[in-house]
Protein backbone atom coordinates (compact mmCIF):
# COMPACT_ATOMS: atom_id res chain seq x y z
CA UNK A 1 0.00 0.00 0.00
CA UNK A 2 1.39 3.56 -0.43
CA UNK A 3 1.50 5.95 1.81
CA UNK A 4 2.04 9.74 1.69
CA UNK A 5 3.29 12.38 3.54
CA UNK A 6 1.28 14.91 5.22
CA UNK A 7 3.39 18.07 4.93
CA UNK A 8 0.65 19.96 7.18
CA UNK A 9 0.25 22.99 4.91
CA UNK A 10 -3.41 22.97 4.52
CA UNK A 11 -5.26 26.19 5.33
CA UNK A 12 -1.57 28.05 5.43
CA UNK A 13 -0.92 31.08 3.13
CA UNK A 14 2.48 31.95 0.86
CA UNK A 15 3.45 34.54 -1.12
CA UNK A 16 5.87 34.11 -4.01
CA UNK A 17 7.66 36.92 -5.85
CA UNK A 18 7.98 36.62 -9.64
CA UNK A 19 6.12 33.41 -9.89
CA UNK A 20 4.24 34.12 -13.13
CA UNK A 21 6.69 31.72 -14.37
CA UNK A 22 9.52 29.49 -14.27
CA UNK A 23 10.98 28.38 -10.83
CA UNK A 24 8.10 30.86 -8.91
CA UNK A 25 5.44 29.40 -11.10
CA UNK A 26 6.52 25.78 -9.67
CA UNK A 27 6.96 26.56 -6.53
CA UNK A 28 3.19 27.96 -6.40
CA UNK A 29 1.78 25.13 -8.14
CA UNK A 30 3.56 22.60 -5.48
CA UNK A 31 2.48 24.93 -2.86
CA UNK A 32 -1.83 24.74 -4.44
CA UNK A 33 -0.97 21.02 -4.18
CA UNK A 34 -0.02 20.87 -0.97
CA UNK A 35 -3.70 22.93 0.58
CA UNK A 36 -1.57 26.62 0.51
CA UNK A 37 -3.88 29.26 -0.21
CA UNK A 38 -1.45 30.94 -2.70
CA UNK A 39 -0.80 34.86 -3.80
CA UNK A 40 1.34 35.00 -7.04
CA UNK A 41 3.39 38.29 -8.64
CA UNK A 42 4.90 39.41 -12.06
CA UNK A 43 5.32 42.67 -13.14
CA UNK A 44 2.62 42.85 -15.68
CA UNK A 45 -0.67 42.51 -14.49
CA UNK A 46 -2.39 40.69 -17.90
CA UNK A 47 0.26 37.96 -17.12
CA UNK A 48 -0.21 38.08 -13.62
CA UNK A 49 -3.88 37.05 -14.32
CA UNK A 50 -3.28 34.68 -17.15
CA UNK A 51 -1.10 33.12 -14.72
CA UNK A 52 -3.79 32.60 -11.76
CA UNK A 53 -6.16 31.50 -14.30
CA UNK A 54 -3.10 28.53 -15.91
CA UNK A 55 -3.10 27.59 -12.09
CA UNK A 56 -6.17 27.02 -11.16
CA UNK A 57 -6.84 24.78 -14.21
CA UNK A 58 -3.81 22.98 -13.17
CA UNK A 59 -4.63 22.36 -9.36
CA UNK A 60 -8.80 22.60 -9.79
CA UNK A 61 -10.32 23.79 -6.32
CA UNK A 62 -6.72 25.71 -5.43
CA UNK A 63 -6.74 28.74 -4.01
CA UNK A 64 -4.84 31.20 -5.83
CA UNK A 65 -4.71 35.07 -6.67
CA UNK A 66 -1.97 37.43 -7.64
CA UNK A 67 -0.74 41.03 -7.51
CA UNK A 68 1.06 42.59 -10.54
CA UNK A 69 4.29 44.54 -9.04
CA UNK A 70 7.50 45.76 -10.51
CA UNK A 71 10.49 45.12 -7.20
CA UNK A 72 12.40 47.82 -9.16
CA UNK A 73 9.91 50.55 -8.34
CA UNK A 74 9.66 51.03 -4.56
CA UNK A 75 6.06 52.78 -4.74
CA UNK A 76 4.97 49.68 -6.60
CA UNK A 77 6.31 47.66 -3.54
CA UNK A 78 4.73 49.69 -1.35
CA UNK A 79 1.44 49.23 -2.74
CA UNK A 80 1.86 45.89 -2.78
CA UNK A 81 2.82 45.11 1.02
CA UNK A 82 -0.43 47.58 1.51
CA UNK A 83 -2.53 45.30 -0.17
CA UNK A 84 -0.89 41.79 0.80
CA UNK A 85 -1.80 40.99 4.36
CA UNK A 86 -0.02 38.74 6.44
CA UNK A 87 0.88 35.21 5.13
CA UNK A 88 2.48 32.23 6.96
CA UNK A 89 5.03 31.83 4.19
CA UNK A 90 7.55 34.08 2.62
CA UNK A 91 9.14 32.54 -0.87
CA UNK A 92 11.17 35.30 -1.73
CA UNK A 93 12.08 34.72 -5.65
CA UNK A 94 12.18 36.99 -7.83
CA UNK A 95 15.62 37.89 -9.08
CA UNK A 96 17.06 39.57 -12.22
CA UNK A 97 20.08 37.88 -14.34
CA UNK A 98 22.28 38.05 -17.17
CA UNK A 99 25.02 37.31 -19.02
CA UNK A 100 27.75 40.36 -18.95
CA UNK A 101 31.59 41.23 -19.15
CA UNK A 102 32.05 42.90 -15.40
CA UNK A 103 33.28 46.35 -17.53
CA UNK A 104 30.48 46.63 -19.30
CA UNK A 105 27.66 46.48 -15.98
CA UNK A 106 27.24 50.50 -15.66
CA UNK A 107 26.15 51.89 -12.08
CA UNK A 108 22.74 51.79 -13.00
CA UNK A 109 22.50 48.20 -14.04
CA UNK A 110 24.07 47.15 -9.93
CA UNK A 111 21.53 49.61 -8.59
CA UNK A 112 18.63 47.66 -10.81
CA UNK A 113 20.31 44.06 -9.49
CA UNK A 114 20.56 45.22 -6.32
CA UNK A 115 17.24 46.72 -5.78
CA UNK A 116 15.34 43.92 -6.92
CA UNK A 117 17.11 40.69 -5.99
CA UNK A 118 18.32 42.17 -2.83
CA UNK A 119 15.79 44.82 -1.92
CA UNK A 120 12.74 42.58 -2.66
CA UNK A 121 13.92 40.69 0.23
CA UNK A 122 14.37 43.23 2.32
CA UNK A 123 11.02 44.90 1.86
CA UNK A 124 8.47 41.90 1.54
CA UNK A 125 10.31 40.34 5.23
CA UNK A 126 10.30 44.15 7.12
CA UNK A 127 6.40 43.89 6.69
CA UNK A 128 5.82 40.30 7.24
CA UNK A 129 8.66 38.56 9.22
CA UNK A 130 7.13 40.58 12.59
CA UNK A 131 3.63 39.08 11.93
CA UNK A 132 5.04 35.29 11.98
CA UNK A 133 7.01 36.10 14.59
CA UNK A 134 3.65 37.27 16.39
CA UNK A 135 1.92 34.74 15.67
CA UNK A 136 4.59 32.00 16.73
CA UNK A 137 5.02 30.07 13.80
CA UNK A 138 6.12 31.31 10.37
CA UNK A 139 8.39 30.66 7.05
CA UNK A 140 11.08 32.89 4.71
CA UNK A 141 12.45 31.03 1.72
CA UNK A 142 14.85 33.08 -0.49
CA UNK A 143 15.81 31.08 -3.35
CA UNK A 144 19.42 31.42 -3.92
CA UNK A 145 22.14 30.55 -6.13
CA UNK A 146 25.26 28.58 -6.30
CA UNK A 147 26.56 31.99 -8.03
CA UNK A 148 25.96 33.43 -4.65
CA UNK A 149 28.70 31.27 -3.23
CA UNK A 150 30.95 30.66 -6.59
CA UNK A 151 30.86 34.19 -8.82
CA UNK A 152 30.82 33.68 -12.10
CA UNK A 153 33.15 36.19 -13.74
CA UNK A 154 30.83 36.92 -16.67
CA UNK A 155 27.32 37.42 -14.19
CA UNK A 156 29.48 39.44 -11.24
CA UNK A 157 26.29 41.66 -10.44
CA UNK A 158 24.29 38.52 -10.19
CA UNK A 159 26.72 36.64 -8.23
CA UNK A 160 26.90 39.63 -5.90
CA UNK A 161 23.40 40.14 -5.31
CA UNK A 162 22.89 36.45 -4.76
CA UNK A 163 25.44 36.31 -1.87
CA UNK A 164 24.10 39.82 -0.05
CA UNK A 165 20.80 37.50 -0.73
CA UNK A 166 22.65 34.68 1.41
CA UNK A 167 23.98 37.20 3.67
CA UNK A 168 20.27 38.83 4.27
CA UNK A 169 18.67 35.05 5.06
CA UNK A 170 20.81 34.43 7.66
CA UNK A 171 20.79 37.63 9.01
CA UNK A 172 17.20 37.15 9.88
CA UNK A 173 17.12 34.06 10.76
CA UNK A 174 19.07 35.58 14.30
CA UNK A 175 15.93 36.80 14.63
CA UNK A 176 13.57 33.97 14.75
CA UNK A 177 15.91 32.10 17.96
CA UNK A 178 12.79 30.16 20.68
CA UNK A 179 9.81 30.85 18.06
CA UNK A 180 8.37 28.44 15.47
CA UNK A 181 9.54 30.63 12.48
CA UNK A 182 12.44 30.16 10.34
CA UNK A 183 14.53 31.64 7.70
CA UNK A 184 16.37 29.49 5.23
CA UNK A 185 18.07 29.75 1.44
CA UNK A 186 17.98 27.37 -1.15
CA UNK A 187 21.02 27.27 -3.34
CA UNK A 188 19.59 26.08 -6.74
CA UNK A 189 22.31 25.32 -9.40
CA UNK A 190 21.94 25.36 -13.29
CA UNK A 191 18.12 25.18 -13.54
CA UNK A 192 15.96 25.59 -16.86
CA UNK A 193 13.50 28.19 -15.94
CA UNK A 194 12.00 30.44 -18.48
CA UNK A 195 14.42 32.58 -18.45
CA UNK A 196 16.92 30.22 -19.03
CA UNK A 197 15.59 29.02 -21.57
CA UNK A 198 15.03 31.85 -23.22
CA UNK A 199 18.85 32.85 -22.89
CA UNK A 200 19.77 29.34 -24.28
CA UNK A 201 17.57 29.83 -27.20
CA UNK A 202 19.00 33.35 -28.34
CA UNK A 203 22.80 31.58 -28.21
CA UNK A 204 21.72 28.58 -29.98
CA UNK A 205 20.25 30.82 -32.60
CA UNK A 206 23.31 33.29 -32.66
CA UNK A 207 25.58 30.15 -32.93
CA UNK A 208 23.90 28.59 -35.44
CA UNK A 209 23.56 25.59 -32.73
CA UNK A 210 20.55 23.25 -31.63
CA UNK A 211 19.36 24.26 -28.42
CA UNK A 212 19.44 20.69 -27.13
CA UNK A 213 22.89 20.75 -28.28
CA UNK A 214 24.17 23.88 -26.24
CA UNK A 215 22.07 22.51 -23.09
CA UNK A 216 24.95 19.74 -23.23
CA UNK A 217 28.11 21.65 -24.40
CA UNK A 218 26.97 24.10 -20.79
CA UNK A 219 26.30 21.22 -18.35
CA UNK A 220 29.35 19.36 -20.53
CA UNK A 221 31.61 22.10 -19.93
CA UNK A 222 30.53 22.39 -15.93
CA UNK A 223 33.11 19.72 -15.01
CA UNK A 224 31.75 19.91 -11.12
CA UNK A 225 28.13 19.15 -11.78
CA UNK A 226 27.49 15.44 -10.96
CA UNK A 227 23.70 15.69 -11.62
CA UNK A 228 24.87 16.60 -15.29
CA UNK A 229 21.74 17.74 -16.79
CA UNK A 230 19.80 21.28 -15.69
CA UNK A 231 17.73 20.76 -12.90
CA UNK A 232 13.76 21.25 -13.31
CA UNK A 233 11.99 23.98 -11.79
CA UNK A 234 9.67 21.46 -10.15
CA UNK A 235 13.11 20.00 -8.63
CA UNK A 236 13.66 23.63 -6.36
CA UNK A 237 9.92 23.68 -5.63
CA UNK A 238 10.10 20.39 -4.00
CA UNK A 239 12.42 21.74 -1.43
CA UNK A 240 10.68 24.51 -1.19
CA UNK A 241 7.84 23.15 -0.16
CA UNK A 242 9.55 21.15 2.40
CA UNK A 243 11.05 23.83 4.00
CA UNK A 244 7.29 25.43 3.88
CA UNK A 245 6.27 23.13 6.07
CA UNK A 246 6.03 22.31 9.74
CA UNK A 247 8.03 18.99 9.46
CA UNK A 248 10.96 21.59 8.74
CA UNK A 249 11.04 23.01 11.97
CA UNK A 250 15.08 22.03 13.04
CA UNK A 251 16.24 23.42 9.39
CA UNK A 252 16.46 27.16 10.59
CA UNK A 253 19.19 29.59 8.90
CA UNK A 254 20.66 27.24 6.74
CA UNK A 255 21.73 27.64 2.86
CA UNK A 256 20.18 24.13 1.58
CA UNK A 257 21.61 23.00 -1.65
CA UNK A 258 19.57 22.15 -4.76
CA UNK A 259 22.22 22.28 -7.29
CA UNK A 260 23.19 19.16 -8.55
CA UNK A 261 26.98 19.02 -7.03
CA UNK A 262 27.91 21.40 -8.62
CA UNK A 263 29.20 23.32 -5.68
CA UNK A 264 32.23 21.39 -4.00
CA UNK A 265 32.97 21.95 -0.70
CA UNK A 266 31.49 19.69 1.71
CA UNK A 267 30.07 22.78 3.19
């Protein structure tokens, strides 16, 4: 006979930045499954809502809605913790990324980075990280980055961002010591969101290459990664979800790796 386990989510409450798609979009689709009433973001609002309505045809009887907000505009942000209300659990996800020499990332471009993969965080855990704490039980997920601990030379900005990202999580997580919240990080490696994707596609085409056949010269040329294949977004939202849930509850201000070996220190 099988048996399952009961992560004891039902009746809880997330919110997900940038989850319209990709690894946010999986996460909030484990998170439906699970009994999370669920409150999803982008930055346009027609997608936002094109998104709610691909969910709830997904997970039928799932409780999901969304607010469109931009993380780069701190008015939008604003609005948005105005409008929010508390929730039990905090994925902080959306992030900005690219592929750049370091000399050519002006001032402007680290402010953008910063604000939004960095700042998001920030913001979205000084309005609701007091309510958990209130209320005695609680969770904060940033999803992180292997970049955050290993800098690539050609994202630095990203790389950056991700580790003041790392830096932030376990910052508050000194905050959370006797209570029933707690702040963790998941380091995701070389994962094929959207975005990737969409990044792989535009080389392949530049290089006059299959897409399927850059996929392997990138994971080929990673000589650390012993997964050696991208990782699925549905692969970081089933640690998120474990870390959502109350069987979590001794995992508190750690940085828990998703990212297929490819980091290779034994800690």
């Amino acid at each position: 006979m099988e048996t399952t386990m009961d992560l004891q989510l039902t009746n809880k409450r997330a919110f997900i930045s940038g989850s319209t798609q990709g690894i946010g979009y999986s996460i909030a689709k484990a998170l439906l499954r699970e009994g999370v009433a669920v409150v999803i973001n982008g930055r346009e609002d027609s997608r936002v809502k094109q998104s709610v309505k691909d969910l709830e045809a997904e997970v039928p009887g799932g409780s999901v809605t969304g607010i469109a907000t931009d993380f780069a505009d701190a008015g939008q942000v604003q609005r948005l913790l105005d409008a929010l209300g508390g929730v039990d659990i905090l994925v902080n996800n959306v992030g900005l990324f690219e592929l750049k020499p370091f000399g050519e990332i002006p001032d402007e471009d680290w402010a953008r980075y910063f604000d939004v993969n960095v700042m998001s965080g920030v913001r979205l855990s000084r309005k609701l990280l007091p309510g958990m704490l209130d209320a005695g039980w609680g969770r904060v997920i940033f999803v992180g980055s292997e970049s955050g601990v290993n800098i690539p030379a050609d994202m630095t900005h990203y790389g950056v961002t991700k580790a003041g990202m790392l830096a932030l999580s376990n910052g508050l997580a000194k905050l959370t010591r006797g209570t029933g919240v707690t702040v963790n990080t998941i380091l995701g490696g070389p994962t094929y969101s959207d975005g990737v994707a969409s990044t792989i596609s535009d080389i392949a085409e530049a290089q006059r290459l299959s897409t399927e056949d850059l996929k392997a010269a990138i994971i080929g040329g990673n000589q650390t990664s012993l997964l050696e294949r991208f990782i699925e977004p549905e692969e970081i939202a089933n640690l998120t979800v474990y870390l959502s849930s109350p069987l979590s509850s001794a995992t508190n201000g750690a940085a828990v790796r998703a990212d297929g070996g490819v980091l290779t220190a034994m800690l």
